[in-house]
Protein backbone atom coordinates (compact mmCIF):
# COMPACT_ATOMS: atom_id res chain seq x y z
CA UNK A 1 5.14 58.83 -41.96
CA UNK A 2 2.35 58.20 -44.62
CA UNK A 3 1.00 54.45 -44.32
CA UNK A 4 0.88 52.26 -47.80
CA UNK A 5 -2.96 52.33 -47.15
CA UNK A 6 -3.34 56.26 -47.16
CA UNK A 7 -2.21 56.56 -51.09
CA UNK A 8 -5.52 55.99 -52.06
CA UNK A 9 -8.64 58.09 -51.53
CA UNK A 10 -12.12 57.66 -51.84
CA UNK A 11 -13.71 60.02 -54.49
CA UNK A 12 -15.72 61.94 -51.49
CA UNK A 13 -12.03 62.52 -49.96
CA UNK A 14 -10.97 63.63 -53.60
CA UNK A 15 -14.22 66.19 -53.90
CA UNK A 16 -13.63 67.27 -50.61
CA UNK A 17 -9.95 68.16 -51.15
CA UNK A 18 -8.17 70.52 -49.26
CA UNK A 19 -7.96 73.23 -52.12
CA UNK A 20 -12.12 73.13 -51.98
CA UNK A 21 -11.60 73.92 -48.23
CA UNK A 22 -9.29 76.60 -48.70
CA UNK A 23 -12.14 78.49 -51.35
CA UNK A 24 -10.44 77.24 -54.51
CA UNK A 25 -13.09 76.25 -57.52
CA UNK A 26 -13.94 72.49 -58.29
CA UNK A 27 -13.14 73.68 -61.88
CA UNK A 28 -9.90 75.59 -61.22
CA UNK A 29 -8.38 72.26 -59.16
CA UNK A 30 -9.58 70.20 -62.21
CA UNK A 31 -7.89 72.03 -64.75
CA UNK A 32 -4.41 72.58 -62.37
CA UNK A 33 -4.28 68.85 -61.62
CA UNK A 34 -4.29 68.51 -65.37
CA UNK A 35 -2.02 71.26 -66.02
CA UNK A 36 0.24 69.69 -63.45
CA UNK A 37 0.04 66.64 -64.95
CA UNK A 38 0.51 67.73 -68.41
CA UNK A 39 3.91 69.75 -67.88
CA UNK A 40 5.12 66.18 -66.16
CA UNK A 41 4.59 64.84 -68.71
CA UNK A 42 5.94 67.28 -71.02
CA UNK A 43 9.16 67.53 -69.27
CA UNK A 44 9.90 63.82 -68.86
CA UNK A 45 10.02 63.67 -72.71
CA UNK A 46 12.59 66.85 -72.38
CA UNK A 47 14.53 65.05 -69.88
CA UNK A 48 14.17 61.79 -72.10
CA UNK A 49 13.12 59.72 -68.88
CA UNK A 50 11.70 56.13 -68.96
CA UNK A 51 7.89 56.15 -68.41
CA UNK A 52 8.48 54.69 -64.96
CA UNK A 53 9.87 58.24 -63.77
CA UNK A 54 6.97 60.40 -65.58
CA UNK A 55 4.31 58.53 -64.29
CA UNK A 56 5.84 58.16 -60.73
CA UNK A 57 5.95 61.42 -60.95
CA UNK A 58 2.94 62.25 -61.99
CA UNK A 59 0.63 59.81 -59.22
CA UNK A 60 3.00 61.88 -56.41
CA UNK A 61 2.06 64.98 -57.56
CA UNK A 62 -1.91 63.85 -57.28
CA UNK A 63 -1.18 62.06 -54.27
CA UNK A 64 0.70 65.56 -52.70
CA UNK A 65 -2.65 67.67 -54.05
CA UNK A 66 -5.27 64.84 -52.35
CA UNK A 67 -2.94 65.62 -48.85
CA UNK A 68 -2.18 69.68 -49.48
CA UNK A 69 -3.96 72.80 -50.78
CA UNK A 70 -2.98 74.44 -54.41
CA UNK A 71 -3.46 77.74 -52.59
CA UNK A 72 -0.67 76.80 -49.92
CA UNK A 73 1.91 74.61 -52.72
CA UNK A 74 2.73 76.65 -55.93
CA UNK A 75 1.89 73.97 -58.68
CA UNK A 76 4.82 75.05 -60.98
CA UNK A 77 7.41 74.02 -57.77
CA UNK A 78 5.78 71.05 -56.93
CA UNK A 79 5.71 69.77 -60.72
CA UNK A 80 9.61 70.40 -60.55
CA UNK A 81 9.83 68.75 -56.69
CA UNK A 82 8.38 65.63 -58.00
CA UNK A 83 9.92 65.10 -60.75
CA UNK A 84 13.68 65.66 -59.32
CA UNK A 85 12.29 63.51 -56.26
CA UNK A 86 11.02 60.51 -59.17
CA UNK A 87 14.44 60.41 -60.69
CA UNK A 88 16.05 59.24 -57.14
CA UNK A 89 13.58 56.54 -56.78
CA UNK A 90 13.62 54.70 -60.31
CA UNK A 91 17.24 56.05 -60.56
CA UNK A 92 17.03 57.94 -63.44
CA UNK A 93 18.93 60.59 -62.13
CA UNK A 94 18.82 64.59 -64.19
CA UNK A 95 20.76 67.36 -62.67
CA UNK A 96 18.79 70.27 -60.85
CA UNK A 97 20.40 72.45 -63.41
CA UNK A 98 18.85 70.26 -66.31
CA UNK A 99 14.90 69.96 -63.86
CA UNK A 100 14.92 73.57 -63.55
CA UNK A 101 15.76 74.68 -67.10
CA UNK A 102 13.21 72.19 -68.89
CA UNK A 103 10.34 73.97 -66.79
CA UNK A 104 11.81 77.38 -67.06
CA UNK A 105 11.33 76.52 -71.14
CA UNK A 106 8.29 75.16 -70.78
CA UNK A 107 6.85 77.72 -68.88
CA UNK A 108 8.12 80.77 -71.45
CA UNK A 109 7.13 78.39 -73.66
CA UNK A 110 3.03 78.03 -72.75
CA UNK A 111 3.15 81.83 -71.86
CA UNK A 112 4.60 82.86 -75.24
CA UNK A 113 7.25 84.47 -73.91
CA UNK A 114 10.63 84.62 -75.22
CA UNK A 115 12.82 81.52 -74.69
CA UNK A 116 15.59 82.24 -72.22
CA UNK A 117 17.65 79.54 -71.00
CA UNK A 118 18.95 79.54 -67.39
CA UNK A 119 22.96 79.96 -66.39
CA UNK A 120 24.39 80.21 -62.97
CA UNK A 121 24.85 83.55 -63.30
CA UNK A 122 21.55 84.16 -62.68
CA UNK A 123 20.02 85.21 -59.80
CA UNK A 124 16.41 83.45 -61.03
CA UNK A 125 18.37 80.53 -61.30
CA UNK A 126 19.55 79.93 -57.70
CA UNK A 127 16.03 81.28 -56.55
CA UNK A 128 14.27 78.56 -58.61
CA UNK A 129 17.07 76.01 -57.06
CA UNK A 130 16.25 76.83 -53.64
CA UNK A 131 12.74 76.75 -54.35
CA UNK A 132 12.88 73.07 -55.98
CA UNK A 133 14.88 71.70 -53.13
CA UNK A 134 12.44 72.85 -50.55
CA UNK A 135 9.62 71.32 -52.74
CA UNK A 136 11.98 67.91 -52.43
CA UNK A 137 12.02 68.25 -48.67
CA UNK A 138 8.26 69.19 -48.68
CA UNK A 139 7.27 65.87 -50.65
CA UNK A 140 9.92 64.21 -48.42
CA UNK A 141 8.03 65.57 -45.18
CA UNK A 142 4.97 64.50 -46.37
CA UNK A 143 5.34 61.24 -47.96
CA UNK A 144 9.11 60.18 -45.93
CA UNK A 145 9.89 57.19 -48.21
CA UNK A 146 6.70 56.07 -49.59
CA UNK A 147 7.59 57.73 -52.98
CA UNK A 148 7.23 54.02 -54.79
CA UNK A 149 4.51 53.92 -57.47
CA UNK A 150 3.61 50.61 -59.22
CA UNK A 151 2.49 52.36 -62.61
CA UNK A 152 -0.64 50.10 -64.48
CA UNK A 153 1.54 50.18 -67.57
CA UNK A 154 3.30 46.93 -66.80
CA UNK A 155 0.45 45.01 -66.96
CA UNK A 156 -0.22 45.70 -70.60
CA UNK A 157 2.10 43.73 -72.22
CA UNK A 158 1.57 40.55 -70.02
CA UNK A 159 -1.83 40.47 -69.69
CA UNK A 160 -2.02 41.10 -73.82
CA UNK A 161 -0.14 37.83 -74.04
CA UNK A 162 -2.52 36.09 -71.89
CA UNK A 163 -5.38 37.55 -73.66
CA UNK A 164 -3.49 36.51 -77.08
CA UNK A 165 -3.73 40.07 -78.37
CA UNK A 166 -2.18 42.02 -80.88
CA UNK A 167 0.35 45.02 -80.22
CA UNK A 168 -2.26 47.73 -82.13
CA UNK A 169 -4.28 46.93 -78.82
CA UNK A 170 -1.72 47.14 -76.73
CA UNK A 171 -0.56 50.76 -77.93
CA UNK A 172 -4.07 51.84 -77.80
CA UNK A 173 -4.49 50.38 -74.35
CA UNK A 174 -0.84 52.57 -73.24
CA UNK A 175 -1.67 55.67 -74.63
CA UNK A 176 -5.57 55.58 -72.94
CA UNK A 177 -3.20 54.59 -69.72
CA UNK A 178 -1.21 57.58 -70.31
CA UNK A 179 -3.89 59.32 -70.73
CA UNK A 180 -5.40 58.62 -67.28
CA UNK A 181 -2.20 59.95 -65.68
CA UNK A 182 -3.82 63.37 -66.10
CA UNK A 183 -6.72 62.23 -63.55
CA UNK A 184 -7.33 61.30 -60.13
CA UNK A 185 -7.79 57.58 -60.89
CA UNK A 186 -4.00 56.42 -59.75
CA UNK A 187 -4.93 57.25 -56.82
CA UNK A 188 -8.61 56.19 -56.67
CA UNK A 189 -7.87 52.59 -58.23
CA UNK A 190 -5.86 49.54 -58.01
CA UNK A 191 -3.15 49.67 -61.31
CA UNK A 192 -4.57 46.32 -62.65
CA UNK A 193 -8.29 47.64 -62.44
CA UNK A 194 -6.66 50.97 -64.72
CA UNK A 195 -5.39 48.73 -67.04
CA UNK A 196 -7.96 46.62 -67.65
CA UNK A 197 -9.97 49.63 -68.18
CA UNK A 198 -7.74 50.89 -70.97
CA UNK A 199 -8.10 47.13 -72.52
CA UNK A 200 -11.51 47.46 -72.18
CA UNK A 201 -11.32 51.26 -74.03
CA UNK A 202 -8.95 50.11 -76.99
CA UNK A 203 -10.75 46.75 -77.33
CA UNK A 204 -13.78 49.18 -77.94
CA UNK A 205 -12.41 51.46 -80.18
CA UNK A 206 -10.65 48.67 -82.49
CA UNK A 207 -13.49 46.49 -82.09
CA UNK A 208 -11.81 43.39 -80.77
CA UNK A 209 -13.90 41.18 -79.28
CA UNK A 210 -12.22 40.06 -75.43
CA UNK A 211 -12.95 36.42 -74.15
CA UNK A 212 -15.95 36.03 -71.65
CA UNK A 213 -15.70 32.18 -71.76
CA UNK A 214 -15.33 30.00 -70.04
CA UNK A 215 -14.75 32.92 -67.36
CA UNK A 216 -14.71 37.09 -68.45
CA UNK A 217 -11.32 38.59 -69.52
CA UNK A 218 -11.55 40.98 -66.99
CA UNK A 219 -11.37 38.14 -63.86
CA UNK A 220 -7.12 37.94 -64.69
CA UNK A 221 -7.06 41.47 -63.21
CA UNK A 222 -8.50 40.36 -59.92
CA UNK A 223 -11.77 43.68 -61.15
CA UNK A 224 -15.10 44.25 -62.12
CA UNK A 225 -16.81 45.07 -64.93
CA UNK A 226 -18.75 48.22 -62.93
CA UNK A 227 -15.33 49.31 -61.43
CA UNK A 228 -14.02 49.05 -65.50
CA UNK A 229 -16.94 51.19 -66.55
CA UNK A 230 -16.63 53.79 -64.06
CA UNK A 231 -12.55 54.39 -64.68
CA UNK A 232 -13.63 54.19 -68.83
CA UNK A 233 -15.95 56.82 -67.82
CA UNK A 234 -13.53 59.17 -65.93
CA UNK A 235 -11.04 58.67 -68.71
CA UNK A 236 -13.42 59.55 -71.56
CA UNK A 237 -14.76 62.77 -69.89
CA UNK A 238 -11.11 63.94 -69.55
CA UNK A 239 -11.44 64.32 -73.55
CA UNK A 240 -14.26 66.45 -72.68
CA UNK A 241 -12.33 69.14 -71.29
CA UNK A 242 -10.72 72.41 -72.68
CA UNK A 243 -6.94 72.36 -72.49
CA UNK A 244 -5.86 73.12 -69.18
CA UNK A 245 -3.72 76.47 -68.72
CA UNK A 246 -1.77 77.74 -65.53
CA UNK A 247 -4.38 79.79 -63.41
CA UNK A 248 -2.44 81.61 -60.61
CA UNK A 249 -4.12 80.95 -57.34
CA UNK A 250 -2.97 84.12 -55.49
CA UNK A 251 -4.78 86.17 -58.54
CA UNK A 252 -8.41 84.69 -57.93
């Protein structure tokens, strides 16, 4: 079983990633981490789950690809695994039936293809069933029952009360937040050192001056001021990037 201390990684054990040692390109992992990420996203708005479940979703599924190879774990399955896996632990629960559908759409759906919904008729169906439930048990194998995720979102709203701040910072600071669900950093960082950074972002972009007196803002999330720079960084370079697109692995 996976300790509580080996859910983070150090950014040498993220560049050196299993993927890299199976051949796969720096640049190809990048963009299928943020593909993943992306279709999380997009199908926790389909499946109208609370943020808890999408981003608990989405920190297993980087959590799974710092642990396992995108060459050995079809990122389409796992996307689907952790999401049906999320909804058990925040008890939000969606039917298989409704998990496999919403990616079935949004997969025809990014490939242009022509929208066909799912029945149990379907041989494709119970194929992509089985499938999902063995990504469950994967995840489940690898992780046993540290699936828990303490997302940074909930320390917007309480540490904007402390800091006396409007609720145009606080959306700004949520969306950057959401934002950084499409990187590495939820597992690289501490939740309160990610928020803090997305205060620090939306402060910057609204140009709202945070408290450094008698003590700096950023002391109430127990960071720095380096470690805030180097998440803003990561999260502004991710707006850098081309739209990420599903590259199959077995192709290259």
């Amino acid at each position: 079983m996976v300790e509580s201390s080996n859910l983070y990684f150090t950014n040498e054990e993220i560049i050196d990633s299993p993927s890299k040692r199976d051949g796969i390109d720096p640049l190809v992992e990048d963009n299928l981490r943020r593909y993943g990420a992306d279709i999380i996203q997009e199908a926790g708005v389909l499946l109208k789950l609370p943020q808890i479940s999408i981003v608990t979703s989405q920190a297993i599924f980087h959590r799974f690809y710092c642990r396992k190879s995108f060459k050995e774990h079809d990122v389409h399955l796992i996307c689907m695994g952790v999401i049906f896996v999320s909804c058990k632990y925040t008890e939000s629960l969606r039917g298989l039936r409704a998990v496999v559908n919403v990616f079935n759409y949004i997969q025809q759906k990014r490939e242009k293809k022509t929208i066909e919904f799912l029945d149990t008729n379907q041989q494709r169906y119970w194929d992509l069933k089985h499938e999902v439930i063995e990504a469950e048990l994967t995840l489940l194998k690898e992780f046993g029952f540290m699936m828990s995720v303490e997302p940074p979102h909930k320390y917007i709203l309480s540490y904007m009360k402390l800091l006396d701040r409007s609720n145009e910072l606080a959306q700004k600071a949520w969306n950057f937040l959401n934002d950084s669900m499409r990187t590495t950093l939820c597992v690289q960082y501490k939740p309160e050192s990610i928020s803090a950074a997305a205060i620090f972002m939306a402060a910057r972009m609204l140009k709202v001056k945070l408290p450094e007196h008698p003590y700096a803002w950023w002391e109430i999330f127990d960071t720095t001021h380096d470690e805030i720079e180097s998440i803003s960084f990561d999260i502004y370079n991710l707006y850098t990037k081309p739209k990420p697109y599903y590259i199959p692995i077995d192709k290259l």
